[in-house]
PDB file of N, CA and C in Angstrom:
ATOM      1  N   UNK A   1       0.856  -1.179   0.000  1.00  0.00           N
ATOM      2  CA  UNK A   1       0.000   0.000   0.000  1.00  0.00           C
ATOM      3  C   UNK A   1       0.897   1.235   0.000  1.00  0.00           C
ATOM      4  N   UNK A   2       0.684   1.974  -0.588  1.00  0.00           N
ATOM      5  CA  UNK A   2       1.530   3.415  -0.808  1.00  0.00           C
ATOM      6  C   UNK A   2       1.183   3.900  -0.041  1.00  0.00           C
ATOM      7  N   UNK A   3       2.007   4.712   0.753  1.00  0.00           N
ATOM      8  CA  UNK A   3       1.884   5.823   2.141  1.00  0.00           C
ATOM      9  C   UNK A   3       1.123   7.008   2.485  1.00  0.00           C
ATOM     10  N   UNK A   4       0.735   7.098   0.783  1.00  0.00           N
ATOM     11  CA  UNK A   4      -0.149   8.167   1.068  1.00  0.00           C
ATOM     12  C   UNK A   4      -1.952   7.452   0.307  1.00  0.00           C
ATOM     13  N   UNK A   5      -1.913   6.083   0.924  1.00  0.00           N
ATOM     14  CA  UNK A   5      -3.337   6.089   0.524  1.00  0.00           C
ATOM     15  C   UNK A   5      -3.984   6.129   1.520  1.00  0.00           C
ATOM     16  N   UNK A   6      -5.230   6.060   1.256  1.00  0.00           N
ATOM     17  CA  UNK A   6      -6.453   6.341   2.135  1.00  0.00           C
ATOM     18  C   UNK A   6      -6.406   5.214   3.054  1.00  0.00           C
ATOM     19  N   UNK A   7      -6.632   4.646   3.988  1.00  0.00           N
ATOM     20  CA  UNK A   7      -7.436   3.738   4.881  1.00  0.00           C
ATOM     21  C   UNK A   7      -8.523   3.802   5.239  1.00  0.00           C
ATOM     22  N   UNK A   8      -9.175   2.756   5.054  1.00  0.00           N
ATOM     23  CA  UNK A   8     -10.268   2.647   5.610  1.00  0.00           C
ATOM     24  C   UNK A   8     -10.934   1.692   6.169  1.00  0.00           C
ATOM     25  N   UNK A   9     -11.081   1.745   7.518  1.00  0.00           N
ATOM     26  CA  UNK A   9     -11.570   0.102   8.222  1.00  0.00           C
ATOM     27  C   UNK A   9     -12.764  -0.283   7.839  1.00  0.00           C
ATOM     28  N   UNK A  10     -12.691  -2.085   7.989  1.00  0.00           N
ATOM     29  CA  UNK A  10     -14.233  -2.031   8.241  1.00  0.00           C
ATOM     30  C   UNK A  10     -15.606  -1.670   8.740  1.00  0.00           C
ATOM     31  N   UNK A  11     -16.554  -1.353   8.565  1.00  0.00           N
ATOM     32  CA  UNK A  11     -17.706  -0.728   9.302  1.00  0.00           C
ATOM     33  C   UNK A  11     -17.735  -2.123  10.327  1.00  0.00           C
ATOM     34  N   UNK A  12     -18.194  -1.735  11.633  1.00  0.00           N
ATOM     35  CA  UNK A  12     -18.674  -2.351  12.662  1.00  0.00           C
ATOM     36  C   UNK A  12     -20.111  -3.136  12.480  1.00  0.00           C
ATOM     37  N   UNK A  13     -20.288  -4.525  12.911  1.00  0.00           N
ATOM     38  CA  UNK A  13     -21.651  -5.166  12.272  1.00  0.00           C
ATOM     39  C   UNK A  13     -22.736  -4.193  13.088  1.00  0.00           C
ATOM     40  N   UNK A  14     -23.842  -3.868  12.818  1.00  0.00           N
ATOM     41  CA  UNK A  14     -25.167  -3.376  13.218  1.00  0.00           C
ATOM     42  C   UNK A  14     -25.917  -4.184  14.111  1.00  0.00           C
ATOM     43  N   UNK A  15     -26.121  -3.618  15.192  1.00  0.00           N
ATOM     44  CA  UNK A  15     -26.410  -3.955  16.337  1.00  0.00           C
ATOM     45  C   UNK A  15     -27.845  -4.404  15.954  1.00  0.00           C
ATOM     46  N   UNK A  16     -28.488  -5.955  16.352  1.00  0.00           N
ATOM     47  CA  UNK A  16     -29.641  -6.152  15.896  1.00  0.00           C
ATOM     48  C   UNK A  16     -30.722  -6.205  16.515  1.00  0.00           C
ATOM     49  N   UNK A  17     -30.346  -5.988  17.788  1.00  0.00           N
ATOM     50  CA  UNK A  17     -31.257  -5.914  18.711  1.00  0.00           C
ATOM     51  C   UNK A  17     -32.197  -4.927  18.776  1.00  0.00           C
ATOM     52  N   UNK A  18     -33.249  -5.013  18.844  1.00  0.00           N
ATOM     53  CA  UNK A  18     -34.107  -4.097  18.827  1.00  0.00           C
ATOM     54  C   UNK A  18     -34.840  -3.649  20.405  1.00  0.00           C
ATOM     55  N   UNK A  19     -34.620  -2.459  20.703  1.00  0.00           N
ATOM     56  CA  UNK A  19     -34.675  -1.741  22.604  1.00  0.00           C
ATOM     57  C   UNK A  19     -36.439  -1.264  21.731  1.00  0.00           C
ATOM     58  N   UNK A  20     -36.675  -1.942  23.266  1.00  0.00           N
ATOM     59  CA  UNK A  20     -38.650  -1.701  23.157  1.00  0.00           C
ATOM     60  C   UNK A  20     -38.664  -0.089  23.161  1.00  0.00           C
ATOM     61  N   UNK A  21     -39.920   0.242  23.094  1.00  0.00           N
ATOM     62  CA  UNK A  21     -39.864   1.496  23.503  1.00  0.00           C
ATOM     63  C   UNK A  21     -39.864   2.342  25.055  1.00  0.00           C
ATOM     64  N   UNK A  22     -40.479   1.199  25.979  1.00  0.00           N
ATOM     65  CA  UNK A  22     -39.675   1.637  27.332  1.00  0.00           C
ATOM     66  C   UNK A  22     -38.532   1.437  27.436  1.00  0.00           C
ATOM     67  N   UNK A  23     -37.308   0.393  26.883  1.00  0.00           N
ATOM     68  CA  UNK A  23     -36.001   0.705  26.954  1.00  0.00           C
ATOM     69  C   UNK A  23     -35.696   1.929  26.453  1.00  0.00           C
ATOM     70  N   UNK A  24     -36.076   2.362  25.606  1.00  0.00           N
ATOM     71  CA  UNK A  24     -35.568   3.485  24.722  1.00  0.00           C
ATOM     72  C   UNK A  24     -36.160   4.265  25.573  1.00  0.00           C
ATOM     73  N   UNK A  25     -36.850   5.196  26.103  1.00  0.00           N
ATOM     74  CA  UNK A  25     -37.597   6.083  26.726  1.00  0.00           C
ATOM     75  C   UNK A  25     -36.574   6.053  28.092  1.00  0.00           C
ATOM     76  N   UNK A  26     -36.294   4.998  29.006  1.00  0.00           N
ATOM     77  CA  UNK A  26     -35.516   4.639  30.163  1.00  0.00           C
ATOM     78  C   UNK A  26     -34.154   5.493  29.468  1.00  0.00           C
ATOM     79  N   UNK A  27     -33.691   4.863  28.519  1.00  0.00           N
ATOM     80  CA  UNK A  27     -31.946   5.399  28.111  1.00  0.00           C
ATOM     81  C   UNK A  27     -31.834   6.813  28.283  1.00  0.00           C
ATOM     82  N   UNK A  28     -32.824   7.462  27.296  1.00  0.00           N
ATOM     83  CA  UNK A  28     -33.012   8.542  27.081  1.00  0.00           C
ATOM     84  C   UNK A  28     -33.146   9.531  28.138  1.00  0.00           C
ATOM     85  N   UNK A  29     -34.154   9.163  28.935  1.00  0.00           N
ATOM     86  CA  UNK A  29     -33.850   9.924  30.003  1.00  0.00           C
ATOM     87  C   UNK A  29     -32.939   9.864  31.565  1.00  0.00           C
ATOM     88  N   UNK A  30     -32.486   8.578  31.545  1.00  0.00           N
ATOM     89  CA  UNK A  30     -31.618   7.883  32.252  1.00  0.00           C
ATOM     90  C   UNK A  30     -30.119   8.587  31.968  1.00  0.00           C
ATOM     91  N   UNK A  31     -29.581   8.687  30.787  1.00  0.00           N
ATOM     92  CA  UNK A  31     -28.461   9.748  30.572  1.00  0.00           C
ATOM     93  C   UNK A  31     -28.844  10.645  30.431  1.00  0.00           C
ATOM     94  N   UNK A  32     -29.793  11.409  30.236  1.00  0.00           N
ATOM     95  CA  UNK A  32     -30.669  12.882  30.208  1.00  0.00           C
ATOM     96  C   UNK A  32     -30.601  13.699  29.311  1.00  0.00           C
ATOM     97  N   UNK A  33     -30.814  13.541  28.038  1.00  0.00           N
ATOM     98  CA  UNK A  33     -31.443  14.047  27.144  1.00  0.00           C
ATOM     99  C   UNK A  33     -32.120  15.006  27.046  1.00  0.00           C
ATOM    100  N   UNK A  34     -31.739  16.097  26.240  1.00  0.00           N
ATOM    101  CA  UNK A  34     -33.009  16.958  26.406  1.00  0.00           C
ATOM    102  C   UNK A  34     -32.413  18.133  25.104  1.00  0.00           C
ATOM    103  N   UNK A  35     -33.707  18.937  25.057  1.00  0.00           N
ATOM    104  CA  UNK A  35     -34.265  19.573  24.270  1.00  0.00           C
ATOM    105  C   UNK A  35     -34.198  20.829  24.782  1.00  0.00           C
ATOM    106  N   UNK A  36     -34.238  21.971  23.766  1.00  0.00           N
ATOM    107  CA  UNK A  36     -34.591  23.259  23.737  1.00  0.00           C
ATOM    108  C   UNK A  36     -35.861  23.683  23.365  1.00  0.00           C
ATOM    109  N   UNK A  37     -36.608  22.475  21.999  1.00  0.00           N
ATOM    110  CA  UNK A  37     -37.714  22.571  21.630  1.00  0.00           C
ATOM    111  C   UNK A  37     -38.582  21.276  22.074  1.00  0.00           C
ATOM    112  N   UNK A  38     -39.774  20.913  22.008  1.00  0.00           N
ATOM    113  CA  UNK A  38     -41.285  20.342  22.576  1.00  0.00           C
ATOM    114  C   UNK A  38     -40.714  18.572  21.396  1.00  0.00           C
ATOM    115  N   UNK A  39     -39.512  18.792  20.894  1.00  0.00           N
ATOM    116  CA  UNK A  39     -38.868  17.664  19.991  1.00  0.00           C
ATOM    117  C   UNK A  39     -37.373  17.210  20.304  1.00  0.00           C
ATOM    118  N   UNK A  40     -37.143  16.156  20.355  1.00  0.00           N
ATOM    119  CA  UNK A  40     -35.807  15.753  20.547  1.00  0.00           C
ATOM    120  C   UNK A  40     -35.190  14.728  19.543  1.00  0.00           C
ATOM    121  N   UNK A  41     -34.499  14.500  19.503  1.00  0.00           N
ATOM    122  CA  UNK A  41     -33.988  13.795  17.963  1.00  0.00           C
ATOM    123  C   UNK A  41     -32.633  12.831  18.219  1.00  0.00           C
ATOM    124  N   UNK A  42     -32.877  11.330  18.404  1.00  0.00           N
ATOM    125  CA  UNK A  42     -31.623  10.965  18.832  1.00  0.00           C
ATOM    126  C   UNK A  42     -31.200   9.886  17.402  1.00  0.00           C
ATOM    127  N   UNK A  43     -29.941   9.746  17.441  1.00  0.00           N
ATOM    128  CA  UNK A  43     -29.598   8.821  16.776  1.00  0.00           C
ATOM    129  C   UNK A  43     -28.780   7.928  17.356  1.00  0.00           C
ATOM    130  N   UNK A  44     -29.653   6.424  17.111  1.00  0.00           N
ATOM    131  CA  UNK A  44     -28.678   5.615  17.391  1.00  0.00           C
ATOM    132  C   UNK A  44     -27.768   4.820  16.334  1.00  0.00           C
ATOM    133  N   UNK A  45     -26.741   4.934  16.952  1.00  0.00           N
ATOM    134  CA  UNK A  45     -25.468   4.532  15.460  1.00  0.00           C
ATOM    135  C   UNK A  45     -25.593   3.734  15.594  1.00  0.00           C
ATOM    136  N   UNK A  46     -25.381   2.814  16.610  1.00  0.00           N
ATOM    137  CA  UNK A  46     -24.884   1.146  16.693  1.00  0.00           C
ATOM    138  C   UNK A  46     -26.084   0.594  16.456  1.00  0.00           C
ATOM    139  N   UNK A  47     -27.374   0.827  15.993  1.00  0.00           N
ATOM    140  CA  UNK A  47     -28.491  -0.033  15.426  1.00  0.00           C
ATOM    141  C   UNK A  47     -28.594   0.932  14.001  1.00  0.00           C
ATOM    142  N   UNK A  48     -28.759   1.599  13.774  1.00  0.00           N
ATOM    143  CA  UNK A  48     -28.899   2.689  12.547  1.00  0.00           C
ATOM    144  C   UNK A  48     -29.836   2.767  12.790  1.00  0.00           C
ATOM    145  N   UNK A  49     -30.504   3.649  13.722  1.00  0.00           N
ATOM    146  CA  UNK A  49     -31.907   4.006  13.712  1.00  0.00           C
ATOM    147  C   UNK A  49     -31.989   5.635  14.164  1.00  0.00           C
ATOM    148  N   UNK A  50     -32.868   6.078  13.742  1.00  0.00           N
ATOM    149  CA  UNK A  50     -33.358   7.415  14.308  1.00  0.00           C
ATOM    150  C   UNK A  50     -34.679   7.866  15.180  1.00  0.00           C
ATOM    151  N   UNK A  51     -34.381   8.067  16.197  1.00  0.00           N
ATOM    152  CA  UNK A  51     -35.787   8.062  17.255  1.00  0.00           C
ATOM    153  C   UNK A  51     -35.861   9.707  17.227  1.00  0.00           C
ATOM    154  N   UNK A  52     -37.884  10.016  16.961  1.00  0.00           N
ATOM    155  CA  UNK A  52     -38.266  11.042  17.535  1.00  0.00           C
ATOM    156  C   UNK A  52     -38.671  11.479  18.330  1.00  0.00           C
ATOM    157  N   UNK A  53     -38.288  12.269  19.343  1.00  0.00           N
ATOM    158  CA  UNK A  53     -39.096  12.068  20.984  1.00  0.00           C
ATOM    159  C   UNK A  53     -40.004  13.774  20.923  1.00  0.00           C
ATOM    160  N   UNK A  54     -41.192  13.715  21.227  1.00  0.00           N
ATOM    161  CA  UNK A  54     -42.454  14.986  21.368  1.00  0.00           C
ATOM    162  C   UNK A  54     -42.570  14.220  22.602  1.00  0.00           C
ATOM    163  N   UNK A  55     -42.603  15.882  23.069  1.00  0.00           N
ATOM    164  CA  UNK A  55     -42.862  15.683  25.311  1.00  0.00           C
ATOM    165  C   UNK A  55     -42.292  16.966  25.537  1.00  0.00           C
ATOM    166  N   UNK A  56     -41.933  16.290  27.043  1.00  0.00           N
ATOM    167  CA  UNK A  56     -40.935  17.508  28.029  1.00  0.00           C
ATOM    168  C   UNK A  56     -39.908  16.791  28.487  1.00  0.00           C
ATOM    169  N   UNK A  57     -39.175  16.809  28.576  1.00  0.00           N
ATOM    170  CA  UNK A  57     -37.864  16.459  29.788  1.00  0.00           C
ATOM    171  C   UNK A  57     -38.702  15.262  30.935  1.00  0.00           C
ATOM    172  N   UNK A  58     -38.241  14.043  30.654  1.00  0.00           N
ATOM    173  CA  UNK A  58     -38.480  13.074  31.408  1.00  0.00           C
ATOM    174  C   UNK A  58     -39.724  12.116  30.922  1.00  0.00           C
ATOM    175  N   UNK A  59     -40.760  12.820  30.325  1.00  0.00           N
ATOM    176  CA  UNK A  59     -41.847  12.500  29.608  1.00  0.00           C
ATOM    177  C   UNK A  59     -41.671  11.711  28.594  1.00  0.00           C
TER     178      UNK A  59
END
């Protein structure tokens, strides 16, 4: 490989487990999450998913 090429690792396998929605709701506010607006927006990498949370802080 020449010294100035790119590397690039493999992607990590995708987490397949699927977190209910009280797990997910628990995480979320369990590390504490939060919002400026009545919407919160998380992404989880290690499943590839995108969760939308409408509420308040803890809700």
């Amino acid at each position: 490989m020449r010294e100035t090429a790119l590397s690039i690792p493999e992607e990590p396998k995708t987490n397949e487990h699927r977190m209910t929605k009280e797990e997910i709701e628990f995480f979320v506010n369990h590390i504490g999450l939060s919002s400026d607006t009545h919407y919160l927006v998380w992404v989880d990498i290690d499943r590839q998913l995108t969760h939308v949370f409408l509420g308040t802080k803890g809700k």
